[in-house]
C-alpha atoms as a PDB file:
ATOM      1  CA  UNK A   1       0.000   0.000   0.000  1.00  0.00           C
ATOM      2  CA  UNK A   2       2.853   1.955   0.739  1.00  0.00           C
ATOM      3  CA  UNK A   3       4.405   1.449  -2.752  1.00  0.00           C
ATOM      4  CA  UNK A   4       1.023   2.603  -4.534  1.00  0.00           C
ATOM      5  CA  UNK A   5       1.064   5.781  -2.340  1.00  0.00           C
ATOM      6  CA  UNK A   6       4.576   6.377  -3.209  1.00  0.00           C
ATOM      7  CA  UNK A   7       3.735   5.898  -6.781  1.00  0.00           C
ATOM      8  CA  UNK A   8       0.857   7.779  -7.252  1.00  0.00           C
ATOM      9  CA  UNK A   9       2.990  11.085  -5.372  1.00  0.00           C
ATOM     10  CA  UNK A  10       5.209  10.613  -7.838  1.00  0.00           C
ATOM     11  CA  UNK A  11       3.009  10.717 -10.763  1.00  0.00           C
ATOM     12  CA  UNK A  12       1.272  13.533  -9.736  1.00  0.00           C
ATOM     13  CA  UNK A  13       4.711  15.327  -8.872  1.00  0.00           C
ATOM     14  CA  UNK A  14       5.635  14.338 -12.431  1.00  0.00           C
ATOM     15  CA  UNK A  15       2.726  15.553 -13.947  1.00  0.00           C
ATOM     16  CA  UNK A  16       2.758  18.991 -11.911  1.00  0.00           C
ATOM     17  CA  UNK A  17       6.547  19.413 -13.308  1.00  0.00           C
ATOM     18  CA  UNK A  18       5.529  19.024 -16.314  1.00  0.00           C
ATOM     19  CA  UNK A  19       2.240  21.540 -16.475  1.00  0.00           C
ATOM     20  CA  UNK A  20       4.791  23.868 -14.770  1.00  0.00           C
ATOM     21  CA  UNK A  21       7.310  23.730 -17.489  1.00  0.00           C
ATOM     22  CA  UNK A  22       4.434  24.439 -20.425  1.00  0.00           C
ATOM     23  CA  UNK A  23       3.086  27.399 -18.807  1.00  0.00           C
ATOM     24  CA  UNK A  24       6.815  28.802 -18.154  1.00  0.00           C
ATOM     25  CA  UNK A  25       7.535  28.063 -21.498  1.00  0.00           C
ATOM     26  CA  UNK A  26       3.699  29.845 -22.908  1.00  0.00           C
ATOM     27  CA  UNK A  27       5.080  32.730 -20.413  1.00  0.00           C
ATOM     28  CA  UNK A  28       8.600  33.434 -22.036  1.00  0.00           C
ATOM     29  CA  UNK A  29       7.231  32.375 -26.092  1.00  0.00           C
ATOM     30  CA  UNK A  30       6.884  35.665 -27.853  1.00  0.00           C
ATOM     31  CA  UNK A  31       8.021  37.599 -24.565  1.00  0.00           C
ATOM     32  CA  UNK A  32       4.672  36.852 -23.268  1.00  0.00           C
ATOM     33  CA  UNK A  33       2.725  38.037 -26.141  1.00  0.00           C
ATOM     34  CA  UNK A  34       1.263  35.728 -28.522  1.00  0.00           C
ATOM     35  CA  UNK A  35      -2.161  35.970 -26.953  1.00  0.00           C
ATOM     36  CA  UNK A  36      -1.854  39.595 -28.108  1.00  0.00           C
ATOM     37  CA  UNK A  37      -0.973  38.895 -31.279  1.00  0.00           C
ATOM     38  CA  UNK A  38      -3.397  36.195 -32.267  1.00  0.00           C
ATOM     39  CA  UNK A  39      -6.253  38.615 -30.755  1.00  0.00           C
ATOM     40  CA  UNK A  40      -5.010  41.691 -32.602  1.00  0.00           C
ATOM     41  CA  UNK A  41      -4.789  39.557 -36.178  1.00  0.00           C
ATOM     42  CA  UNK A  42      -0.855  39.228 -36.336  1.00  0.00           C
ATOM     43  CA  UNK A  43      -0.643  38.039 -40.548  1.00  0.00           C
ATOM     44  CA  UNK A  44       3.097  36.917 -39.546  1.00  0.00           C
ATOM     45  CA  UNK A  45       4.074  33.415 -38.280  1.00  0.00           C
ATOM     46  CA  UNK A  46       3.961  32.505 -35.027  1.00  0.00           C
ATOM     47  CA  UNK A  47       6.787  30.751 -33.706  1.00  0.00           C
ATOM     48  CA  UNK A  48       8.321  29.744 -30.303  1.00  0.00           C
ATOM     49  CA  UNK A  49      10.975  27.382 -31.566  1.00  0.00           C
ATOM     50  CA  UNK A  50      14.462  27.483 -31.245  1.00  0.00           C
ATOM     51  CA  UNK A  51      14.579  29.589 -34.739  1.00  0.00           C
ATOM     52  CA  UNK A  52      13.018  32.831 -33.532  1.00  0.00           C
ATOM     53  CA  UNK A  53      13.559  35.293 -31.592  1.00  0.00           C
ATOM     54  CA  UNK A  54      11.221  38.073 -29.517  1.00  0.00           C
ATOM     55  CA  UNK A  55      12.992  41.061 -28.398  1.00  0.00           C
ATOM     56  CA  UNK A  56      11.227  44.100 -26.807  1.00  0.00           C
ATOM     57  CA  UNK A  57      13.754  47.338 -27.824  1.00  0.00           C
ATOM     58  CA  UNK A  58      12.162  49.593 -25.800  1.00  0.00           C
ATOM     59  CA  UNK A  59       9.302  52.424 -25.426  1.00  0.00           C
ATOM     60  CA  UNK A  60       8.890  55.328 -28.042  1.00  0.00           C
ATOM     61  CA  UNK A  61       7.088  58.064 -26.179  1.00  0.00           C
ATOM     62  CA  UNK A  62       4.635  60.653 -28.463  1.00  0.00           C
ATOM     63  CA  UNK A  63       2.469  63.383 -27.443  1.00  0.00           C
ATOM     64  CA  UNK A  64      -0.335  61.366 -27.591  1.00  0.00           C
ATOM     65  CA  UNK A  65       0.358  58.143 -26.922  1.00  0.00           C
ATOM     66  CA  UNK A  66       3.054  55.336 -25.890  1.00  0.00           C
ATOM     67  CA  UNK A  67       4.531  52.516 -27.619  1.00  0.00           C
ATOM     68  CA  UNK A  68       6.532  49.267 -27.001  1.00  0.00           C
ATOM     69  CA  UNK A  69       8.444  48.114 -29.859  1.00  0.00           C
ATOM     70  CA  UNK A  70       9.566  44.654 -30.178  1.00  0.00           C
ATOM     71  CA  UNK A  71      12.231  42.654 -32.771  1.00  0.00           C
ATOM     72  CA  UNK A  72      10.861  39.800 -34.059  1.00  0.00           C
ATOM     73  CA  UNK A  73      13.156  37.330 -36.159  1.00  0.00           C
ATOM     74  CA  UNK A  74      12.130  33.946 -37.475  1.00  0.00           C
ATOM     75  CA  UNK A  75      13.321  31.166 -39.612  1.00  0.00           C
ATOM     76  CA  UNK A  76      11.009  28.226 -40.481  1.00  0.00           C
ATOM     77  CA  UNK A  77      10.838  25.453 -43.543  1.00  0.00           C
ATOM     78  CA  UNK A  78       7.884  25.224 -45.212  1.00  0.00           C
ATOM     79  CA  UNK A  79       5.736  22.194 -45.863  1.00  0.00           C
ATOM     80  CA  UNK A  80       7.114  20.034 -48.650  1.00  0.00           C
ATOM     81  CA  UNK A  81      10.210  22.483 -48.611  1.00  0.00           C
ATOM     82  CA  UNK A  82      13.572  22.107 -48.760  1.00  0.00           C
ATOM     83  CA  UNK A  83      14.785  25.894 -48.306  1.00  0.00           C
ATOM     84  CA  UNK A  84      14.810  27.422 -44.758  1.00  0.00           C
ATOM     85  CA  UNK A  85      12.697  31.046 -44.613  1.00  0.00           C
ATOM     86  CA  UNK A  86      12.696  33.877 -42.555  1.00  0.00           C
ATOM     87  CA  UNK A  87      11.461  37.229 -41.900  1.00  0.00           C
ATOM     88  CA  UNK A  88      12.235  39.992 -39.445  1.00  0.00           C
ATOM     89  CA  UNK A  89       9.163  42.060 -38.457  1.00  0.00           C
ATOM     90  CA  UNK A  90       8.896  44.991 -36.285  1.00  0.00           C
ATOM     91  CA  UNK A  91       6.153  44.546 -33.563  1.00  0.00           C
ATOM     92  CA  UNK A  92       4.182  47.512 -32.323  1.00  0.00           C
ATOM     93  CA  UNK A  93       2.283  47.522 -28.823  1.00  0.00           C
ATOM     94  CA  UNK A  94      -0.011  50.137 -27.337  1.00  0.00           C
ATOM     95  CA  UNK A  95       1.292  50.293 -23.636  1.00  0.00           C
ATOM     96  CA  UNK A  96      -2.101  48.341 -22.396  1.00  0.00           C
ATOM     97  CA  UNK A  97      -0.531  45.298 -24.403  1.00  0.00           C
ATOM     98  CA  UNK A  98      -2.664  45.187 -27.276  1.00  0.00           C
ATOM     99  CA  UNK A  99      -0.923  44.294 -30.609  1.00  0.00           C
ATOM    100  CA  UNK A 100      -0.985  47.341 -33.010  1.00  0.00           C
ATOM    101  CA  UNK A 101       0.520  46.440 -35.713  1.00  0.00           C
ATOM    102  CA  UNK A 102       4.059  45.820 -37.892  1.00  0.00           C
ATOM    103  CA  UNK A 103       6.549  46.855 -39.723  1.00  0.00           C
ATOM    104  CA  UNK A 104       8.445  43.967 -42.487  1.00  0.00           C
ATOM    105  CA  UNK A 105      12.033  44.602 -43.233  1.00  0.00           C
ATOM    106  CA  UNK A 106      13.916  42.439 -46.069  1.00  0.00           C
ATOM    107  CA  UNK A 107      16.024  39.881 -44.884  1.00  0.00           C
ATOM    108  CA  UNK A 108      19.012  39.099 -44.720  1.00  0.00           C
ATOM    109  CA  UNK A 109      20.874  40.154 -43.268  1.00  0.00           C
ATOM    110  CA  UNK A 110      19.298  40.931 -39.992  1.00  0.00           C
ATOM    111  CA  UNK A 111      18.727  45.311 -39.630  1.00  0.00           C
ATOM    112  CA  UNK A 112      19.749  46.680 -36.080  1.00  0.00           C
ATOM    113  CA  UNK A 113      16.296  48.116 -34.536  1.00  0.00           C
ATOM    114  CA  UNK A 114      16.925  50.717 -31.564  1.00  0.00           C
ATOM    115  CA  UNK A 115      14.662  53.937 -30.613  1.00  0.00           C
ATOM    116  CA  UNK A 116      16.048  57.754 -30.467  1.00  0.00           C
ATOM    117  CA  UNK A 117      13.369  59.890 -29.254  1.00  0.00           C
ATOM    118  CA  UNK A 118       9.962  59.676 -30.967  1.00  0.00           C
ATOM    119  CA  UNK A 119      12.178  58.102 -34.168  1.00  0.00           C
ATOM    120  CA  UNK A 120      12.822  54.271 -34.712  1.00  0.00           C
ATOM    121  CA  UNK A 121      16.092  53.744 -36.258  1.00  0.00           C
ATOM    122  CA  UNK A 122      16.986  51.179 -38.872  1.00  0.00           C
ATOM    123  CA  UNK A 123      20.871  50.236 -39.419  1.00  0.00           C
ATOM    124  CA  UNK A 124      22.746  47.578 -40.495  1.00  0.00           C
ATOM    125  CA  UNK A 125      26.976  47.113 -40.207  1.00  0.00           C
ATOM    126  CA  UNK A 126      26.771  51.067 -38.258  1.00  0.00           C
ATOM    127  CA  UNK A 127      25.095  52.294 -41.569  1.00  0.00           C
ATOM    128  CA  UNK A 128      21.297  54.162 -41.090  1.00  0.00           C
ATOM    129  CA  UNK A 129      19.302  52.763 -43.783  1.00  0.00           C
ATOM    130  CA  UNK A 130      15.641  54.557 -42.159  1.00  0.00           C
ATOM    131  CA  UNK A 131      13.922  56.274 -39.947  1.00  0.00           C
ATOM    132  CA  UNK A 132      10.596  55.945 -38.974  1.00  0.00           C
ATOM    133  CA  UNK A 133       8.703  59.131 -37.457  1.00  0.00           C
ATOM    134  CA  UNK A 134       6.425  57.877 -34.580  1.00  0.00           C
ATOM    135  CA  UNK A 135       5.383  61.502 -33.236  1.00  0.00           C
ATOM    136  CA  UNK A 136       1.785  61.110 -34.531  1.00  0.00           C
ATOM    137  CA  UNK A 137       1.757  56.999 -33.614  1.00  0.00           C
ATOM    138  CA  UNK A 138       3.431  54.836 -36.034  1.00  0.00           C
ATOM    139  CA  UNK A 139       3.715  56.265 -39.808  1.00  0.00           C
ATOM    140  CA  UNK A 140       1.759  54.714 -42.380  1.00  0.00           C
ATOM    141  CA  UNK A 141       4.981  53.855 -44.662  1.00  0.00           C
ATOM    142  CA  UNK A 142       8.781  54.607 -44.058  1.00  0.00           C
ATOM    143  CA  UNK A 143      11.766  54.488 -46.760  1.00  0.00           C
ATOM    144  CA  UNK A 144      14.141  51.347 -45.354  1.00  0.00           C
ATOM    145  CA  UNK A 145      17.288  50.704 -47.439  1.00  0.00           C
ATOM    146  CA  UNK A 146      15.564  52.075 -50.578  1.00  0.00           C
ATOM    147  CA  UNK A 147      12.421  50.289 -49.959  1.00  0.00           C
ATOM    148  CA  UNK A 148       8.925  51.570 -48.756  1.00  0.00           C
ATOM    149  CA  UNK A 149       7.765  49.233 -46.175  1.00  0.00           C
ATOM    150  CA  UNK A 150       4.110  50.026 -44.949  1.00  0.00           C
ATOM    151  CA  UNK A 151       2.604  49.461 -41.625  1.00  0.00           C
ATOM    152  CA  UNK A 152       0.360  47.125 -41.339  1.00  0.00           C
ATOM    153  CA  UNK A 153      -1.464  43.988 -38.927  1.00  0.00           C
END
């Protein structure tokens, strides 16, 4: 009887480990954020794999209203494929959490993202390639490395 009772205690001790480890995972995939996302209509991938990467760069204060942006890298292979893809996107949050929208910038090679002001800079190797003007909340379109890229969900 003892035996079962030592069993059982450590199934359930098992099982608790394990339901501990997929919300701490669900907690630290996408920073936190993919129930965001999904409710605000995120049209990029979604992935918490070992090939992407969720990084918040920081807060872009306007007049009117605060921002968190957020670097979002990916590489995935597509069904049936046999060439690896990727994207980097630049993830916009109001400051209640809600998913705003994003900006998609060509890869590769991966652009530098930081913040300077109300202005999101764009670089890559030291070199600005674009700025993007958020002192009236994020601009429709920007100019990035000779490219328009547009704002969008």
């Amino acid at each position: 009887m003892r035996k079962i009772a030592l069993v059982i205690g450590a199934v359930i001790f098992t099982a608790s480990l394990e339901i501990m480890s997929r919300t701490s995972f669900a907690a630290q995939c996408l920073d936190g954020r993919e129930a965001a996302l999904r409710a605000g209509g995120f049209s990029g991938l979604i992935s918490c794999d070992e090939n992407a990467s969720f990084n918040p760069i920081g807060t872009i204060h306007t007049g009117m209203q605060d921002f968190l942006v957020c670097d979002y890298t990916y590489r995935f292979m597509p069904e049936d494929g046999s060439v690896m893809h990727g994207q980097q996107r630049v993830v916009i949050f109001n400051m209640q959490g809600g998913y705003v929208g994003q900006y998609s910038l060509t890869p590769p090679p991966k652009r530098d993202v930081r913040i300077d002001g109300a202005t999101l800079i764009i670089s890559a190797d030291g070199n600005t390639l674009g700025v993007i003007d958020f002192r009236t909340g994020p601009s429709p379109s920007a100019l990035v490395d000779g490219e328009v890229i547009s704002f969008f969900r």
